[in-house]
C-alpha atoms as a PDB file:
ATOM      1  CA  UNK A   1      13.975  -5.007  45.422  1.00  0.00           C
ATOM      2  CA  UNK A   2      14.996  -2.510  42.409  1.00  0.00           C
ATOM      3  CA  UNK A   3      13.255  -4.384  40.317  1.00  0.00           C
ATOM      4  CA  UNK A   4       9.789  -4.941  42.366  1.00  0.00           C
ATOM      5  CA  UNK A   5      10.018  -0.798  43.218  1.00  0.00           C
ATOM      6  CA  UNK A   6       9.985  -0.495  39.296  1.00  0.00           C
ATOM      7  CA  UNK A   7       7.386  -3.019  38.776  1.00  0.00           C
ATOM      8  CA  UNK A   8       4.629  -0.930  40.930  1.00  0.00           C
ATOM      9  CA  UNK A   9       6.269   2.394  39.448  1.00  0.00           C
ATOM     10  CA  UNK A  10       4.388   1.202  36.062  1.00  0.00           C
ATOM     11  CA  UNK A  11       1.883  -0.614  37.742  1.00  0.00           C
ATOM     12  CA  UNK A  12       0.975   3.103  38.952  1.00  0.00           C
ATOM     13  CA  UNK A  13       0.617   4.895  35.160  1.00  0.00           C
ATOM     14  CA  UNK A  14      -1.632   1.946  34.283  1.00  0.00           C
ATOM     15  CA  UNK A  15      -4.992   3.371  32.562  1.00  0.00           C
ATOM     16  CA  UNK A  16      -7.608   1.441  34.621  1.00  0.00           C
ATOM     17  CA  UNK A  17     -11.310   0.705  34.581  1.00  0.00           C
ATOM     18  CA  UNK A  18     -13.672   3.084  37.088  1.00  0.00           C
ATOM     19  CA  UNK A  19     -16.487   0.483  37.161  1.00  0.00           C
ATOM     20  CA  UNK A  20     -18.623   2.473  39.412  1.00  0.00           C
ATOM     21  CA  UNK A  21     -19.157   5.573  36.891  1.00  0.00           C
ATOM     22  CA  UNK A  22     -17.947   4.020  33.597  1.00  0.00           C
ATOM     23  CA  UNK A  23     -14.997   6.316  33.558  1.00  0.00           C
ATOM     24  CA  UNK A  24     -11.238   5.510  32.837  1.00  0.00           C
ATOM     25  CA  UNK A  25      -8.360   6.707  34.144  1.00  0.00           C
ATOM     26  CA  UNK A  26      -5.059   7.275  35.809  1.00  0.00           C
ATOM     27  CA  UNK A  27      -3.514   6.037  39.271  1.00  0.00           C
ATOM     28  CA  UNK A  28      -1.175   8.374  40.238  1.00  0.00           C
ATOM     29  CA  UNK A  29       1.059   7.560  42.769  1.00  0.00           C
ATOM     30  CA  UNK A  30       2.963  10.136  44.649  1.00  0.00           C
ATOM     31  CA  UNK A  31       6.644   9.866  46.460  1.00  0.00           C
ATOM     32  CA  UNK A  32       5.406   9.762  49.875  1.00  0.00           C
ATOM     33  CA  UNK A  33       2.479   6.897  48.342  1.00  0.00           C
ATOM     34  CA  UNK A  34      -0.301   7.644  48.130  1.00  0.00           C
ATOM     35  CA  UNK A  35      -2.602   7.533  45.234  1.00  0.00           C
ATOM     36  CA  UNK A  36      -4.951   9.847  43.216  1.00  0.00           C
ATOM     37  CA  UNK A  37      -7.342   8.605  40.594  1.00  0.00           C
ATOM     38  CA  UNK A  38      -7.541  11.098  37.372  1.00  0.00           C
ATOM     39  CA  UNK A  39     -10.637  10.557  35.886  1.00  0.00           C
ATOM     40  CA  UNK A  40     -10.682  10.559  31.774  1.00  0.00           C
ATOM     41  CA  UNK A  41     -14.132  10.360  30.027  1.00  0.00           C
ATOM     42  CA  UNK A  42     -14.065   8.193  27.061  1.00  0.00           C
ATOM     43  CA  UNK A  43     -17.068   9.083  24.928  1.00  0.00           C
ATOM     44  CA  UNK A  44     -18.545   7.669  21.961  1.00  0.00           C
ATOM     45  CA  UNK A  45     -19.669   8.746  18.354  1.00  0.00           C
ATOM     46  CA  UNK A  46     -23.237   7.493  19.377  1.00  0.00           C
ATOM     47  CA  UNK A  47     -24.668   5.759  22.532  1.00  0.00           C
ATOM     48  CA  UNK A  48     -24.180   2.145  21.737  1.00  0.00           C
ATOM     49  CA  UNK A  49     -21.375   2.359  18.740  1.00  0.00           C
ATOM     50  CA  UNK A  50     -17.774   2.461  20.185  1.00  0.00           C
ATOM     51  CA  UNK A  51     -15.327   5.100  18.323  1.00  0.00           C
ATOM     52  CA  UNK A  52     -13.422   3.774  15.333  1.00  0.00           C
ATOM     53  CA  UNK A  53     -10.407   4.776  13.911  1.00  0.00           C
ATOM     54  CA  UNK A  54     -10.461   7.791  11.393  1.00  0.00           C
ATOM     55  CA  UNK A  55     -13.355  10.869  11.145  1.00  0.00           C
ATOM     56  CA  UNK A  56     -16.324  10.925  12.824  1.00  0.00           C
ATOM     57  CA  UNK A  57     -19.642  13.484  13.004  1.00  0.00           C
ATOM     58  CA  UNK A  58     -22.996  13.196  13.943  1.00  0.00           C
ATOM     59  CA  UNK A  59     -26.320  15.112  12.833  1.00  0.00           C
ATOM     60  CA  UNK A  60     -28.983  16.662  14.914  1.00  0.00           C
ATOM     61  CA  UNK A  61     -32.417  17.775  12.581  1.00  0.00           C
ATOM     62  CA  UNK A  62     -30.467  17.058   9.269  1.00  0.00           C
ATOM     63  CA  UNK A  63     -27.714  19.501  10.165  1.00  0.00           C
ATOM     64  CA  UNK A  64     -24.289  18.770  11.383  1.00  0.00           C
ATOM     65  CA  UNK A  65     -23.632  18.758  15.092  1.00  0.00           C
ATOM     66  CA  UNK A  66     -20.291  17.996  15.464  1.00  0.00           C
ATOM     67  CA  UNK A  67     -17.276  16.825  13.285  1.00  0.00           C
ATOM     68  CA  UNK A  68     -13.142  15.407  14.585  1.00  0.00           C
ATOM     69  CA  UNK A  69     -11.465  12.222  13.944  1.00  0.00           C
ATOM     70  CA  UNK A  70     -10.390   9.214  16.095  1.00  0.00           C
ATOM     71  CA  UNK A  71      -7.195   7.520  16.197  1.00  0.00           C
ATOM     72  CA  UNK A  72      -6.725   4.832  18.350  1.00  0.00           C
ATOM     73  CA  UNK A  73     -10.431   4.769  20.141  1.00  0.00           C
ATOM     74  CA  UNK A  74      -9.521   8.268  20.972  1.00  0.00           C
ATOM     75  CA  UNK A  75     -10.824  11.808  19.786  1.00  0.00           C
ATOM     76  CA  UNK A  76      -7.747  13.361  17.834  1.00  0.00           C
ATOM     77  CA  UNK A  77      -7.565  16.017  15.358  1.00  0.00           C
ATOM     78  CA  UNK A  78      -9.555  18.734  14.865  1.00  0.00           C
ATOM     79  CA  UNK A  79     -12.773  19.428  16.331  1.00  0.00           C
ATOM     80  CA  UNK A  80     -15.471  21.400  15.448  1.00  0.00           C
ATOM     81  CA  UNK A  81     -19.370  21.850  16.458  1.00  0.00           C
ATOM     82  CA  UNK A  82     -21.882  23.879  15.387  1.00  0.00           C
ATOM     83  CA  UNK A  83     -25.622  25.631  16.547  1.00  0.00           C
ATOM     84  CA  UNK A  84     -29.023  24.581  14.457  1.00  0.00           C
ATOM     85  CA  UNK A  85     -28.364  27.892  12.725  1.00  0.00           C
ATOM     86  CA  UNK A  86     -24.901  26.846  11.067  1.00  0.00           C
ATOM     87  CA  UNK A  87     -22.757  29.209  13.762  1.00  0.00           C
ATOM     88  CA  UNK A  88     -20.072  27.738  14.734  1.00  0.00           C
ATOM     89  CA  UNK A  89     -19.874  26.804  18.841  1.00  0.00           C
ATOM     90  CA  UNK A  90     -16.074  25.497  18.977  1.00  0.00           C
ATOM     91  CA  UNK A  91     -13.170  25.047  17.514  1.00  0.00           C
ATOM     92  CA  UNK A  92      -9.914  23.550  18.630  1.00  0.00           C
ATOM     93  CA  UNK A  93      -7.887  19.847  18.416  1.00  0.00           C
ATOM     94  CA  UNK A  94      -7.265  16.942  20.072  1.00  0.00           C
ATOM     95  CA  UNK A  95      -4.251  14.965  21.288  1.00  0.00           C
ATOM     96  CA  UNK A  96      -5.642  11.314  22.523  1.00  0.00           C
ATOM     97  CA  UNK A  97      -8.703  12.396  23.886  1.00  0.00           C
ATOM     98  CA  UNK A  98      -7.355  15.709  25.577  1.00  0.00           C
ATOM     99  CA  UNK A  99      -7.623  18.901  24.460  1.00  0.00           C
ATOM    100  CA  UNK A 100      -4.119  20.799  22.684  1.00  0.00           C
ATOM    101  CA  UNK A 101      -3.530  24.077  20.990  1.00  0.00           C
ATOM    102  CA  UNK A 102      -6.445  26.838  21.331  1.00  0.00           C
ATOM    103  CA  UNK A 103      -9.514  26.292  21.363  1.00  0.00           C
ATOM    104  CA  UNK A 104     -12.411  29.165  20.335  1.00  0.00           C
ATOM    105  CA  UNK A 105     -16.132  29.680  21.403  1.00  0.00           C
ATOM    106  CA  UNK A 106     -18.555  31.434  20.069  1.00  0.00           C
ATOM    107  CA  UNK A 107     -22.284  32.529  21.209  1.00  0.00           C
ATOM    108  CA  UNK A 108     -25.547  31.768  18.502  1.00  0.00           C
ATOM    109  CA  UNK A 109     -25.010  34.940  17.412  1.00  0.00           C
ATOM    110  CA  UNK A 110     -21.538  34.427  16.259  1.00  0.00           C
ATOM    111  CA  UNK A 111     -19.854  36.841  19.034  1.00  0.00           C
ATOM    112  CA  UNK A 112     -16.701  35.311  19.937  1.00  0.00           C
ATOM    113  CA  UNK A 113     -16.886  34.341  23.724  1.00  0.00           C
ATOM    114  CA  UNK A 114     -13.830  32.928  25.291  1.00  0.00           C
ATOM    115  CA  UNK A 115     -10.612  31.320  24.452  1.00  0.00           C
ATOM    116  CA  UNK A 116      -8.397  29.161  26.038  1.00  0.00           C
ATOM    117  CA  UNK A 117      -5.195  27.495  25.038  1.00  0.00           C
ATOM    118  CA  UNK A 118      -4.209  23.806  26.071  1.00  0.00           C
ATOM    119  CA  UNK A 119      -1.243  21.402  25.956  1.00  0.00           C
ATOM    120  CA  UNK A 120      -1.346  17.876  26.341  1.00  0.00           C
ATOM    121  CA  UNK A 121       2.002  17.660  26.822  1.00  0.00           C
ATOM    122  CA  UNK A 122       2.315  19.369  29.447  1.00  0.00           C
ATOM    123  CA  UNK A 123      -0.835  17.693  30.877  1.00  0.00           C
ATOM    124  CA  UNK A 124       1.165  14.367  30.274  1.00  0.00           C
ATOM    125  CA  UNK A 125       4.580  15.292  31.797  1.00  0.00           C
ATOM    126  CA  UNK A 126       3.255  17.233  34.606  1.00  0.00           C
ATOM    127  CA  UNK A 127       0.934  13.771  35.338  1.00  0.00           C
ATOM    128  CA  UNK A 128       4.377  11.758  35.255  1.00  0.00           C
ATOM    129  CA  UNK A 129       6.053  14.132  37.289  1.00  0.00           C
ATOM    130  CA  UNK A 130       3.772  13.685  39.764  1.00  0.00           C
ATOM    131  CA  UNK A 131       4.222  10.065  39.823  1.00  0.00           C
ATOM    132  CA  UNK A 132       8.129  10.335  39.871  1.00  0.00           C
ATOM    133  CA  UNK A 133       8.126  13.099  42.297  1.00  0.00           C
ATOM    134  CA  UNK A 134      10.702  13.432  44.984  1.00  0.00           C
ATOM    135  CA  UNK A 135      11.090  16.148  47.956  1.00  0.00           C
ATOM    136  CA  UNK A 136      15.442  16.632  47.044  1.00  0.00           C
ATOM    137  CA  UNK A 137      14.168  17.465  43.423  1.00  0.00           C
ATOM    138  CA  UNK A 138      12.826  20.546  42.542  1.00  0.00           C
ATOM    139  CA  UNK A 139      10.076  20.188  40.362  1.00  0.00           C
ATOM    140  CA  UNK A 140       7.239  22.587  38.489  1.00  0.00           C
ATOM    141  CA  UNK A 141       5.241  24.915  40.816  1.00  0.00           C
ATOM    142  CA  UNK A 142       2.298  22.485  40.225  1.00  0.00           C
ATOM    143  CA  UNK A 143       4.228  19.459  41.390  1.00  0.00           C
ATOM    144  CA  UNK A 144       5.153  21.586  44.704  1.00  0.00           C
ATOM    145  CA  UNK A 145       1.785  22.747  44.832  1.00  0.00           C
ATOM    146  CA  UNK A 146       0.614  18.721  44.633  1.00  0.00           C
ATOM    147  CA  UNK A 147       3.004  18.235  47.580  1.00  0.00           C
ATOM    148  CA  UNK A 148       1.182  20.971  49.262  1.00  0.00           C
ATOM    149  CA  UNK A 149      -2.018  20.605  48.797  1.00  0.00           C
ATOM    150  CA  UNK A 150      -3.113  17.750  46.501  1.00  0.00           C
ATOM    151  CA  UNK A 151      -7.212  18.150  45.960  1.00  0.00           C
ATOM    152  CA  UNK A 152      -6.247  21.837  44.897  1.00  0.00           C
ATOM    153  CA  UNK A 153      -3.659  20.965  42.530  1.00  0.00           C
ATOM    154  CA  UNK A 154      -5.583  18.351  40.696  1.00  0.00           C
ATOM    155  CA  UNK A 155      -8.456  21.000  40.130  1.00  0.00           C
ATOM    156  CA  UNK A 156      -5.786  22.135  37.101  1.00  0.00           C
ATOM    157  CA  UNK A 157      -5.957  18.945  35.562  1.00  0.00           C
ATOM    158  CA  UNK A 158     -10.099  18.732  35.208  1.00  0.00           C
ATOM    159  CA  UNK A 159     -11.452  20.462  32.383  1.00  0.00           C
ATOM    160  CA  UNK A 160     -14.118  22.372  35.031  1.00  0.00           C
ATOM    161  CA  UNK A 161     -11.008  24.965  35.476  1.00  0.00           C
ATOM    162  CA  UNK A 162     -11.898  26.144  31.727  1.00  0.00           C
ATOM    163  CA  UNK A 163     -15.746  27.282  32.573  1.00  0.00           C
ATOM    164  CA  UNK A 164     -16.444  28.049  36.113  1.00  0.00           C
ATOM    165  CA  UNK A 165     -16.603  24.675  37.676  1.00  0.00           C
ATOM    166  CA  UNK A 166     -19.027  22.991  34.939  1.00  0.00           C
ATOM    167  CA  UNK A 167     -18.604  19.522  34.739  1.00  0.00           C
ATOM    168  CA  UNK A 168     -20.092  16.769  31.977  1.00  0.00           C
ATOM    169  CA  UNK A 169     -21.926  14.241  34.861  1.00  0.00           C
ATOM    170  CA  UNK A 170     -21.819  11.783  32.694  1.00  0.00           C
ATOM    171  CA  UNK A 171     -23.386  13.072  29.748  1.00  0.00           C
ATOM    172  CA  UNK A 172     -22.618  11.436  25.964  1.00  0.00           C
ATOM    173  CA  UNK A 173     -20.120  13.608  23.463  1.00  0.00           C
ATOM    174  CA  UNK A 174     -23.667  13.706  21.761  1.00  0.00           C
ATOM    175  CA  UNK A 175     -25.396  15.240  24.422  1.00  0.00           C
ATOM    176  CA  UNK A 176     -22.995  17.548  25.632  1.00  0.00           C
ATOM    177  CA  UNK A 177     -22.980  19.040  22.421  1.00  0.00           C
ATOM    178  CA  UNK A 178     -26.352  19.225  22.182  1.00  0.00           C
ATOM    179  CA  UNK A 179     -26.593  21.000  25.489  1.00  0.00           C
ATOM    180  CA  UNK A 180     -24.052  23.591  24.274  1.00  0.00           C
ATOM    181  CA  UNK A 181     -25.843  23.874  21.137  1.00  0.00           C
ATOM    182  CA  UNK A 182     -29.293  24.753  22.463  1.00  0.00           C
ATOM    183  CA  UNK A 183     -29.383  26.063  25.860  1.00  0.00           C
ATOM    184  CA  UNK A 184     -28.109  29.813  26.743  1.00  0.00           C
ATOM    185  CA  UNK A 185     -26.270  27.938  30.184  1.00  0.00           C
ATOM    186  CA  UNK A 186     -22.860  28.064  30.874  1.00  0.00           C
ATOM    187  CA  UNK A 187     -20.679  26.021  28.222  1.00  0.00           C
ATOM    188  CA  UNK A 188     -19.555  22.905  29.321  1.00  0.00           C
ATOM    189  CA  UNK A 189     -16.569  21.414  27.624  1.00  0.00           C
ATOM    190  CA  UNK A 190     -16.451  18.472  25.261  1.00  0.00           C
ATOM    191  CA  UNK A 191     -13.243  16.795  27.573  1.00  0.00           C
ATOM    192  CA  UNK A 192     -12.877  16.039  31.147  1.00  0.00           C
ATOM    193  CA  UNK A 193      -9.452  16.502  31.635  1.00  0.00           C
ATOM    194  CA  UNK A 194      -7.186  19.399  30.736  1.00  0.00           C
ATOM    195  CA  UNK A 195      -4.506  21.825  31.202  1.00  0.00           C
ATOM    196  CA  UNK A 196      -4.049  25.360  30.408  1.00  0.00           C
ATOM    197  CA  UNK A 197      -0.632  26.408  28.901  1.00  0.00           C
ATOM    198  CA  UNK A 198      -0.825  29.962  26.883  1.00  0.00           C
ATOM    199  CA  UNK A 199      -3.871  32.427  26.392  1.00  0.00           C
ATOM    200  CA  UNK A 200      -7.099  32.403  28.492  1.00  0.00           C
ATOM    201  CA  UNK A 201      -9.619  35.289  27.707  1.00  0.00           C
ATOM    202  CA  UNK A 202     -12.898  35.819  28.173  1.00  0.00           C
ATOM    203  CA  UNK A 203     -15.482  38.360  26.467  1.00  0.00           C
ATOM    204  CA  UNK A 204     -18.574  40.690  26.826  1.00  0.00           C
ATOM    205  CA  UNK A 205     -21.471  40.654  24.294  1.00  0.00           C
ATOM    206  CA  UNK A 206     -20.182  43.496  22.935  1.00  0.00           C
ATOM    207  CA  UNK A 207     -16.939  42.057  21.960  1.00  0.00           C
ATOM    208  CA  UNK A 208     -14.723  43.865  25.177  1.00  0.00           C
ATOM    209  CA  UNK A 209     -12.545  41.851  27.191  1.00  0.00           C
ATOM    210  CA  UNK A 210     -13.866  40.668  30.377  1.00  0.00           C
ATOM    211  CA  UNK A 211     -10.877  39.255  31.863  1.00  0.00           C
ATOM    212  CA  UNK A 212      -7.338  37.704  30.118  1.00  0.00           C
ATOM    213  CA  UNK A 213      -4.129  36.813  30.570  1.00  0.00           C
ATOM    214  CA  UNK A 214      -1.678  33.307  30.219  1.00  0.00           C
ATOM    215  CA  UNK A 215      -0.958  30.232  31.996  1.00  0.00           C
ATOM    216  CA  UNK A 216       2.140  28.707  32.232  1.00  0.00           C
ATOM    217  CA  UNK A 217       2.350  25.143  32.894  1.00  0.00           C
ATOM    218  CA  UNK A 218      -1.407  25.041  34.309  1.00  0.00           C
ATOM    219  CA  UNK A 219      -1.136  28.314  36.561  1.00  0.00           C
ATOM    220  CA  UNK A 220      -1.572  31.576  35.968  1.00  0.00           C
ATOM    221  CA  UNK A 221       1.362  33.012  35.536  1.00  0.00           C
ATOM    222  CA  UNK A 222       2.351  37.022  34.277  1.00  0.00           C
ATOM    223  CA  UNK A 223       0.086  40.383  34.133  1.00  0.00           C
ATOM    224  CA  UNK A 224      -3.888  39.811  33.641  1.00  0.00           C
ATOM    225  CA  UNK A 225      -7.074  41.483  33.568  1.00  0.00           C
ATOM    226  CA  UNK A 226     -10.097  41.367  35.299  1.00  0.00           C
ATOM    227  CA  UNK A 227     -12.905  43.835  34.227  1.00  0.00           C
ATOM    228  CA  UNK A 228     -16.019  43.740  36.128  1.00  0.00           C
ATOM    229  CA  UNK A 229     -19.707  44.519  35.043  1.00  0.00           C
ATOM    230  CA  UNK A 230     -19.391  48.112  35.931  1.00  0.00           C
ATOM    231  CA  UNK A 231     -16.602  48.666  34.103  1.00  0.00           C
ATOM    232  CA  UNK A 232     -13.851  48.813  36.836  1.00  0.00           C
ATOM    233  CA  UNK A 233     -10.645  47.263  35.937  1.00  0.00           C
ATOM    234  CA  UNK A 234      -8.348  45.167  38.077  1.00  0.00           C
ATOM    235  CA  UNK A 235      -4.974  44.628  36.795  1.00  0.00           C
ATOM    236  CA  UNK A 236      -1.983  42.308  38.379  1.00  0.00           C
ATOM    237  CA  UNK A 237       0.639  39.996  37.807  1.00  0.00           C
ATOM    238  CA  UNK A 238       0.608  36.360  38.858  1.00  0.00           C
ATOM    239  CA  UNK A 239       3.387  34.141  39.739  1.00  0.00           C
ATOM    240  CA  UNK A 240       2.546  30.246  39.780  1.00  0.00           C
ATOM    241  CA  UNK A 241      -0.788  30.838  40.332  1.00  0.00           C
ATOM    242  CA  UNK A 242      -0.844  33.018  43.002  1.00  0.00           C
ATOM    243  CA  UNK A 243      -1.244  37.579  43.036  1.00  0.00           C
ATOM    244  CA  UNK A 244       1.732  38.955  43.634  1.00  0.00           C
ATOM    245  CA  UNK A 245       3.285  42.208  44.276  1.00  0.00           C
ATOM    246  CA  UNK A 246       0.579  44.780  43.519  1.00  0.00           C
ATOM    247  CA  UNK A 247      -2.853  44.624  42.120  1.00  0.00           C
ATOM    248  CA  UNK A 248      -4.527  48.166  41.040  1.00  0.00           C
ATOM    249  CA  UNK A 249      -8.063  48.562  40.466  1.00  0.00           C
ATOM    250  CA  UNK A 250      -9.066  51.417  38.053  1.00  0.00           C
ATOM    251  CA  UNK A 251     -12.917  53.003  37.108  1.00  0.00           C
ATOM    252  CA  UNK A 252     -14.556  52.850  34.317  1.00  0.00           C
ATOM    253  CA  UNK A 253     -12.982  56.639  33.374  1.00  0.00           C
ATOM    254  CA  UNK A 254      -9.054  55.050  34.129  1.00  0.00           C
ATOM    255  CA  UNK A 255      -9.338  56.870  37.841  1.00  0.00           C
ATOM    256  CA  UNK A 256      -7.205  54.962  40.192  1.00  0.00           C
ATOM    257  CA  UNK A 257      -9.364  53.154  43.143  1.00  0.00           C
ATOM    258  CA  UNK A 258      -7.288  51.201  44.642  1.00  0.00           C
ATOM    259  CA  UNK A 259      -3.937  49.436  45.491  1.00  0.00           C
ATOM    260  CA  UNK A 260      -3.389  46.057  46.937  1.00  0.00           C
ATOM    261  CA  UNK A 261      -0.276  44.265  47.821  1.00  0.00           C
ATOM    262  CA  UNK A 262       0.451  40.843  48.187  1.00  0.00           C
ATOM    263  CA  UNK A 263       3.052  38.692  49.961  1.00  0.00           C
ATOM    264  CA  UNK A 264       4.818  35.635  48.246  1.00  0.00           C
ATOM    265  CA  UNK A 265       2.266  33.426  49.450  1.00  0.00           C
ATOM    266  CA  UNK A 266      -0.614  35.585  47.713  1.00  0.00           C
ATOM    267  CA  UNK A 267      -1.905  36.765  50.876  1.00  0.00           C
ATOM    268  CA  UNK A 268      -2.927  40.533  51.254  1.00  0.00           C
ATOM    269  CA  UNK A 269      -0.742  42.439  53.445  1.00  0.00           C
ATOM    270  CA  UNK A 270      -1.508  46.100  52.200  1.00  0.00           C
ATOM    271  CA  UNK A 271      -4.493  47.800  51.168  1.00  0.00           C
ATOM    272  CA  UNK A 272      -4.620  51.426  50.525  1.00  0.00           C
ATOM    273  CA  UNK A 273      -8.068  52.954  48.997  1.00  0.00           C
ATOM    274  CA  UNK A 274      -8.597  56.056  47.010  1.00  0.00           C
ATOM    275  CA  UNK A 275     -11.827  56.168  47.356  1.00  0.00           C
ATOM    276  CA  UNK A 276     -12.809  59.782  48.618  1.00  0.00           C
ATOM    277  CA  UNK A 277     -15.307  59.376  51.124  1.00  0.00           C
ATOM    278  CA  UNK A 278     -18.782  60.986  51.443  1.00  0.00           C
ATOM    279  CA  UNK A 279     -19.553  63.954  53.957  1.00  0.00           C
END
């Protein structure tokens, strides 16, 4: 019985075929078993040529769109992609086909617009641990979170966390590129799966943060920073994932607004304005 239990244990990390959408993946089966699919894009150098083993870039108008190498059928190493007018668009690195370290973007213009830092370790050990999970053990905040709520928990592991819910549909590397590369929409990422672990920032044209702060372990986790268009400030400490304790929104001159505290859960049970009212 051991054995067959251990059998179906591996059985469950096996990286399958999605024959449906063309996508690979992982079955993840939980303690209590049941089973989530993680989805992992594998894309190619070029529409009908398959990734081989060492560097790879393609060209768009006799200028280079993108550049990394491949190990193994997967992207690893450094990546980097550029505009028509030489800019650079990203920069970051791979570890089997996910992304690791920080990653940089930049607009046409060369005005650095985000960054975000990944691990694929973590992404791999936190994936296992879901698989070997048990309720006597206690486990990372995102593992108790997956016990909790599983569709909310597996939004950290999709790479649509990074850029407001953008997702590739299917698109080629070569095409998602060349989306990024010529259209002023949101940036959609050259991976599909991911996890945060260190900085996350994000910045106004004018080079002024417009919100930052760190994960830990795929949640936010410590003081950030959220400034909004107007200038106001909101400023708070997270604690796997969640506000906590409280939040204090300042104006554009540093004038305090507004307090707001929150419970362990990250609920609001306190609100107290500053706000002088008219009349």
């Amino acid at each position: 019985m051991k054995r067959m239990t251990m059998i179906l244990s591996l059985l469950a990390i096996c990286l399958v075929s999605h024959t449906q959408t063309g996508t690979h993946g992982l079955f993840l089966k939980s303690h209590d078993g049941a089973v989530t699919f993680f989805p992992v894009m594998l894309h190619h150098a070029a529409t009908s040529m398959p990734f081989k083993n060492g560097n790879v870039e393609e060209h768009w108008n006799d200028r280079l769109l993108y550049k990394s190498a491949v190990k193994k059928g997967k992207l690893h190493g450094t990546w980097e992609s550029w505009y028509q007018n030489g800019q650079l668009c990203d920069s970051g690195g791979f570890y089997k086909n996910l992304p690791d370290g920080q990653w940089k973007f930049w607009d046409e213009q060369g005005r650095l617009t985000a960054i975000r830092t990944y691990s694929a370790d973590k992404y791999e050990r936190l994936s296992f641990e879901i698989t070997r999970s048990n309720p006597r053990h206690v486990s990372s905040p995102l593992v108790t979170l997956y016990r909790r709520n599983r569709r909310e928990a597996l939004k950290h592991f999709d790479a649509s966390a990074s850029f407001d819910g953008i997702r590739q549909n299917g698109k080629t590397l070569r095409e998602t590129v060349q989306h990024n590369v010529s259209s002023n929409d949101q940036y959609t990422p050259v991976f599909s799966r991911a996890l945060h672990h260190g900085l996350f920032a994000n910045y106004f044209p004018n080079g002024e943060i417009r919100d930052s702060g760190y994960y830990k372990n795929g949640l936010r986790d410590g003081i950030w920073i959220h400034v909004s268009e107007d200038g106001s400030t909101l400023t708070g400490q997270y604690k796997d994932g969640l506000k906590s304790g409280v939040w204090k929104r300042y104006d554009v001159q540093g004038k305090l607004l507004e307090l707001v505290e929150h419970s362990k859960r990250g609920e609001i049970v306190h609100r107290k304005s500053f706000i002088k009212k008219a009349g």
